[in-house]
Protein backbone atom coordinates (compact mmCIF):
# COMPACT_ATOMS: atom_id res chain seq x y z
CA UNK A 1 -5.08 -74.59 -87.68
CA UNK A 2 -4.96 -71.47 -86.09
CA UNK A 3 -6.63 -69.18 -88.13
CA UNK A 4 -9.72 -72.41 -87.93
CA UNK A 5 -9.67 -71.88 -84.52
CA UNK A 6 -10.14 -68.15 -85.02
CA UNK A 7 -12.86 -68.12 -87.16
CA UNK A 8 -14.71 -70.61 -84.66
CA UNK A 9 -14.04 -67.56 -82.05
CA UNK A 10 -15.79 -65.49 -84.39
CA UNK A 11 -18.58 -67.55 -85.04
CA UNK A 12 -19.39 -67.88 -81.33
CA UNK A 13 -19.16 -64.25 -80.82
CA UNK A 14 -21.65 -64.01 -83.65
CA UNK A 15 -24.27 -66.25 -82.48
CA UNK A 16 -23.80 -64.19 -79.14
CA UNK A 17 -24.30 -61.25 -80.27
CA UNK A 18 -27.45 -62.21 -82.32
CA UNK A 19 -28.74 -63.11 -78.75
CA UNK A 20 -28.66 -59.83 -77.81
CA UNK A 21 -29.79 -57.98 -75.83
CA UNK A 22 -29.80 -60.52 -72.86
CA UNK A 23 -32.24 -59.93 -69.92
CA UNK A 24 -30.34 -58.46 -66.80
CA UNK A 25 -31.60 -62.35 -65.16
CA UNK A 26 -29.17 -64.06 -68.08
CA UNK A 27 -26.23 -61.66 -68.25
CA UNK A 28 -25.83 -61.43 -64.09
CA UNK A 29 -26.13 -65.78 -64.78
CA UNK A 30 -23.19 -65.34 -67.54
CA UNK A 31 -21.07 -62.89 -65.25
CA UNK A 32 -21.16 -64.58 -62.36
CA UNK A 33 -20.35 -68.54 -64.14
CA UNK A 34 -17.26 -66.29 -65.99
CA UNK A 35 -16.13 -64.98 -62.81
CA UNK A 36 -16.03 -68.62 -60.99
CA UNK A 37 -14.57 -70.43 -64.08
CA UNK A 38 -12.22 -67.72 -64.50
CA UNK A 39 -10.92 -67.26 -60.75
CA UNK A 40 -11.32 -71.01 -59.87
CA UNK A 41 -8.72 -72.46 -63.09
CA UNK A 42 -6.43 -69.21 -62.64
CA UNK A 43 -5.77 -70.08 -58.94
CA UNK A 44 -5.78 -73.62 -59.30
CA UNK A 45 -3.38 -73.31 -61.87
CA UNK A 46 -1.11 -71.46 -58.95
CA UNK A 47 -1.70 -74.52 -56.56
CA UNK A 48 -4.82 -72.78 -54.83
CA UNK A 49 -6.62 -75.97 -53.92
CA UNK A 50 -10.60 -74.66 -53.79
CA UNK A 51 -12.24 -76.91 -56.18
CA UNK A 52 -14.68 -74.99 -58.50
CA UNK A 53 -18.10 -75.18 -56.14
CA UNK A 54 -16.02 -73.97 -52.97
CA UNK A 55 -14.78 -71.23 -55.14
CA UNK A 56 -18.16 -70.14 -56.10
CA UNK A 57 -19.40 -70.49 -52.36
CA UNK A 58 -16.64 -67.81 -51.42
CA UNK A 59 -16.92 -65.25 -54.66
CA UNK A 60 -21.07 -65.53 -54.45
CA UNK A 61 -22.18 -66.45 -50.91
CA UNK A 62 -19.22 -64.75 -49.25
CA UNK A 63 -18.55 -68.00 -47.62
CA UNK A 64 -15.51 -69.25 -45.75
CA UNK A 65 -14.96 -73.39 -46.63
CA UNK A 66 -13.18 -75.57 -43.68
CA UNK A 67 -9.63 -77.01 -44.37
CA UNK A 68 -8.59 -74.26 -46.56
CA UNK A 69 -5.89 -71.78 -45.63
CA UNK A 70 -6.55 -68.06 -45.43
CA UNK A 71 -4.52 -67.42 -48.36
CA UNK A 72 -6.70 -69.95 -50.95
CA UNK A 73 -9.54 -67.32 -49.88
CA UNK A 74 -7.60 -64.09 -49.96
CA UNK A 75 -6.15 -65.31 -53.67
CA UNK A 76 -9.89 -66.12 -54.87
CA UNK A 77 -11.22 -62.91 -53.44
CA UNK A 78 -8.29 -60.82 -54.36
CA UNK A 79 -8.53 -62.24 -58.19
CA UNK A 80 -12.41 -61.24 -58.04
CA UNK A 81 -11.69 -57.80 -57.56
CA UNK A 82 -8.71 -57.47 -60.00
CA UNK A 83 -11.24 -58.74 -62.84
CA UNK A 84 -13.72 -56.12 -61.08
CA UNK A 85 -11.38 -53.29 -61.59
CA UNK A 86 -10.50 -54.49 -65.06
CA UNK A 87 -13.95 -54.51 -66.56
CA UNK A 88 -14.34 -50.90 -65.17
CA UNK A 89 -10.97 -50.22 -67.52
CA UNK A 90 -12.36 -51.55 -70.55
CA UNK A 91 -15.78 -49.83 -70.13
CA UNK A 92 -13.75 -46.73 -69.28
CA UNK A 93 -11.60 -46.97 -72.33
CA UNK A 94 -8.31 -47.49 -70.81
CA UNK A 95 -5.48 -48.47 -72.83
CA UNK A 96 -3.17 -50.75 -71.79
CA UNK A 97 -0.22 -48.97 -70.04
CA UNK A 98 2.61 -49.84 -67.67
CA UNK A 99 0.73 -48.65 -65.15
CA UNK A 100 -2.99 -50.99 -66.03
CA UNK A 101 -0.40 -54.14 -65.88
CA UNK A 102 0.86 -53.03 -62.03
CA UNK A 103 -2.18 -51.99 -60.95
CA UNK A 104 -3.93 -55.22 -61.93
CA UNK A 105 -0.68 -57.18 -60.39
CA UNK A 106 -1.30 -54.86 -57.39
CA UNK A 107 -4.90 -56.40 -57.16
CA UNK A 108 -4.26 -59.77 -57.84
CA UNK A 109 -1.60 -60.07 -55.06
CA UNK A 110 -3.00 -57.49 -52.23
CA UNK A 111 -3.98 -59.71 -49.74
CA UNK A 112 -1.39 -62.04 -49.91
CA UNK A 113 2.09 -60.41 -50.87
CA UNK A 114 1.36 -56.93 -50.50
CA UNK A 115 5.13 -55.76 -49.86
CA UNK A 116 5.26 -56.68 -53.53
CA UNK A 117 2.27 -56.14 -54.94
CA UNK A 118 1.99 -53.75 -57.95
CA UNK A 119 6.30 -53.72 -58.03
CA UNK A 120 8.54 -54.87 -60.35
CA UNK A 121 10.70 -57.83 -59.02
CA UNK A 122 14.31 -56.74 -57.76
CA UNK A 123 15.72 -60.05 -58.23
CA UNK A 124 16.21 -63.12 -60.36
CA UNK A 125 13.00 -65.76 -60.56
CA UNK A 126 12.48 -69.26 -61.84
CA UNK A 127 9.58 -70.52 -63.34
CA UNK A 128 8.66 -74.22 -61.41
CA UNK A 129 8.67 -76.96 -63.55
CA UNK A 130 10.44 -74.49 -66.96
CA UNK A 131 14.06 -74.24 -67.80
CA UNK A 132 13.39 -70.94 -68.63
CA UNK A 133 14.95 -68.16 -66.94
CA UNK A 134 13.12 -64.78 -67.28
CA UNK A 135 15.51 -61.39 -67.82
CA UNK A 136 17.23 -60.24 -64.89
CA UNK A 137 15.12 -57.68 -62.74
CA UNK A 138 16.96 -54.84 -64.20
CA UNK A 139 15.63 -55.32 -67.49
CA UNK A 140 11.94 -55.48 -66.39
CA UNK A 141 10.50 -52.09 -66.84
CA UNK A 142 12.24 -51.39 -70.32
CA UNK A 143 10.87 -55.01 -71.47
CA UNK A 144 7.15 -54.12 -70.58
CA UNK A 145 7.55 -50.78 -72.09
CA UNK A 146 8.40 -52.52 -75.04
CA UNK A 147 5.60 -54.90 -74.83
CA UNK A 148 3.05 -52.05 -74.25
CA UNK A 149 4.52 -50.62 -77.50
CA UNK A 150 4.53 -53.58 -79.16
CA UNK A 151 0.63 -54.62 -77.73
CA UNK A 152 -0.59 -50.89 -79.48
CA UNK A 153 1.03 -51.19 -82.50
CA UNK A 154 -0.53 -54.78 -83.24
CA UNK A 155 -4.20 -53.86 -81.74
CA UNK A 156 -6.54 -53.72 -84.70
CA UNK A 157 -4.39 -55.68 -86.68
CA UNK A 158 -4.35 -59.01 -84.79
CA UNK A 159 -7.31 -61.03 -84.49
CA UNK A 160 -8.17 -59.96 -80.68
CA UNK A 161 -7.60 -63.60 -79.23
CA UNK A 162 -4.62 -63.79 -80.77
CA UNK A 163 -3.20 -60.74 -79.62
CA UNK A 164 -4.71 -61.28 -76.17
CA UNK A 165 -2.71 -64.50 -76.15
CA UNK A 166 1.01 -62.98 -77.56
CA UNK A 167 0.26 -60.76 -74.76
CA UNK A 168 -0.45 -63.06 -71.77
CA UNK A 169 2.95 -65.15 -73.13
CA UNK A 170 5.06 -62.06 -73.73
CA UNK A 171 3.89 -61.19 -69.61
CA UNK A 172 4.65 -64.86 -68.46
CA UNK A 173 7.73 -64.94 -70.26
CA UNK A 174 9.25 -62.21 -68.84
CA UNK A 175 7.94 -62.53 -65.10
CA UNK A 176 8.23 -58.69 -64.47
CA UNK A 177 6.71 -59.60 -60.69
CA UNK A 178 7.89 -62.04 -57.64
CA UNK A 179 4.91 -63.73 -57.89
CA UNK A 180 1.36 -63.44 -59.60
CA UNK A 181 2.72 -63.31 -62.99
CA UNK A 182 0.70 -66.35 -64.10
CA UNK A 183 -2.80 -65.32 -62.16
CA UNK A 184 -1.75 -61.21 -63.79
CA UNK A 185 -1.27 -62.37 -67.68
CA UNK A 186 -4.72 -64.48 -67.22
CA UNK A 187 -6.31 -61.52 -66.67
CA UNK A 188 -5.37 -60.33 -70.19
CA UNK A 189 -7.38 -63.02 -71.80
């Protein structure tokens, strides 16, 4: 099942990339319907209640929509630039580090928690709706240390989606931040 899933990832990358090159008209078209999908289901997911045209009227016309609370905005706008700053790292090169996972947490949470933005939590979380309990706070940095380790030594080896996705659960899972782990492991897809 899985690996039939994979190979239909593959085959879609293929086709795209026997489109290519794009014309700067289709790729700004295909940027800008990734970044609303992709900021519109990652908040939603975190109760942001912007349904997907009123998140593309505040990411593209720079729009404010009635009946929404500040925070829906600054969570949309805030996510835009975290997947901003993260295209710049992958053009750039930049590996994943400790320090690319609290920046991008730093990002995603800027506007609207930024006593905690970009820092590990300090104290015991729950996950709504999971019996789960993440590690206690102490354990946090050696854990994504571990992960980062873990992520390099796998990269090249792993199908990409499939390591993408290890890596967005291995993130959730341990919930390294007070909030914006959910919104910071999407990001990784």
């Amino acid at each position: 099942m899985l690996a039939e899933i994979l190979a239909g990832i593959d085959h879609l990358k293929e086709r795209l990339d026997r489109a290519r090159p794009l014309t700067p008209a289709e790729v700004q078209r295909l940027r800008e319907y990734l970044l609303v999908e992709w900021t519109h289901h990652s908040t939603a997911l975190e109760g942001n209640t912007l349904d997907l045209r009123e998140t593309r009227i505040v990411l593209l016309d720079g729009l404010t929509v009635g009946g929404k609370t500040l925070r829906e905005h600054l969570e949309v706008l805030d996510h835009r630039e975290a997947v901003e700053w993260l295209e710049a790292a992958v053009r750039e090169g930049q590996p994943l580090s400790e320090g690319l996972i609290r920046e991008l947490h730093r990002l995603v949470t800027r506007s609207t928690l930024p006593e905690e933005a970009g820092r590990y939590r300090r104290g015991g979380v729950r996950i709504a709706g999971s019996r789960h309990v993440p590690p206690p706070a102490w354990e946090v940095p050696a854990l994504v240390r571990r992960m980062v380790e873990e992520y390099n030594r796998r990269r090249g080896k792993d199908h990409p989606v499939a390591l993408a996705a290890w890596l967005h659960w291995r993130l959730a899972f341990m919930h390294p931040f007070a909030d914006g782990n959910g919104r910071t492991a999407r990001l990784f897809y």
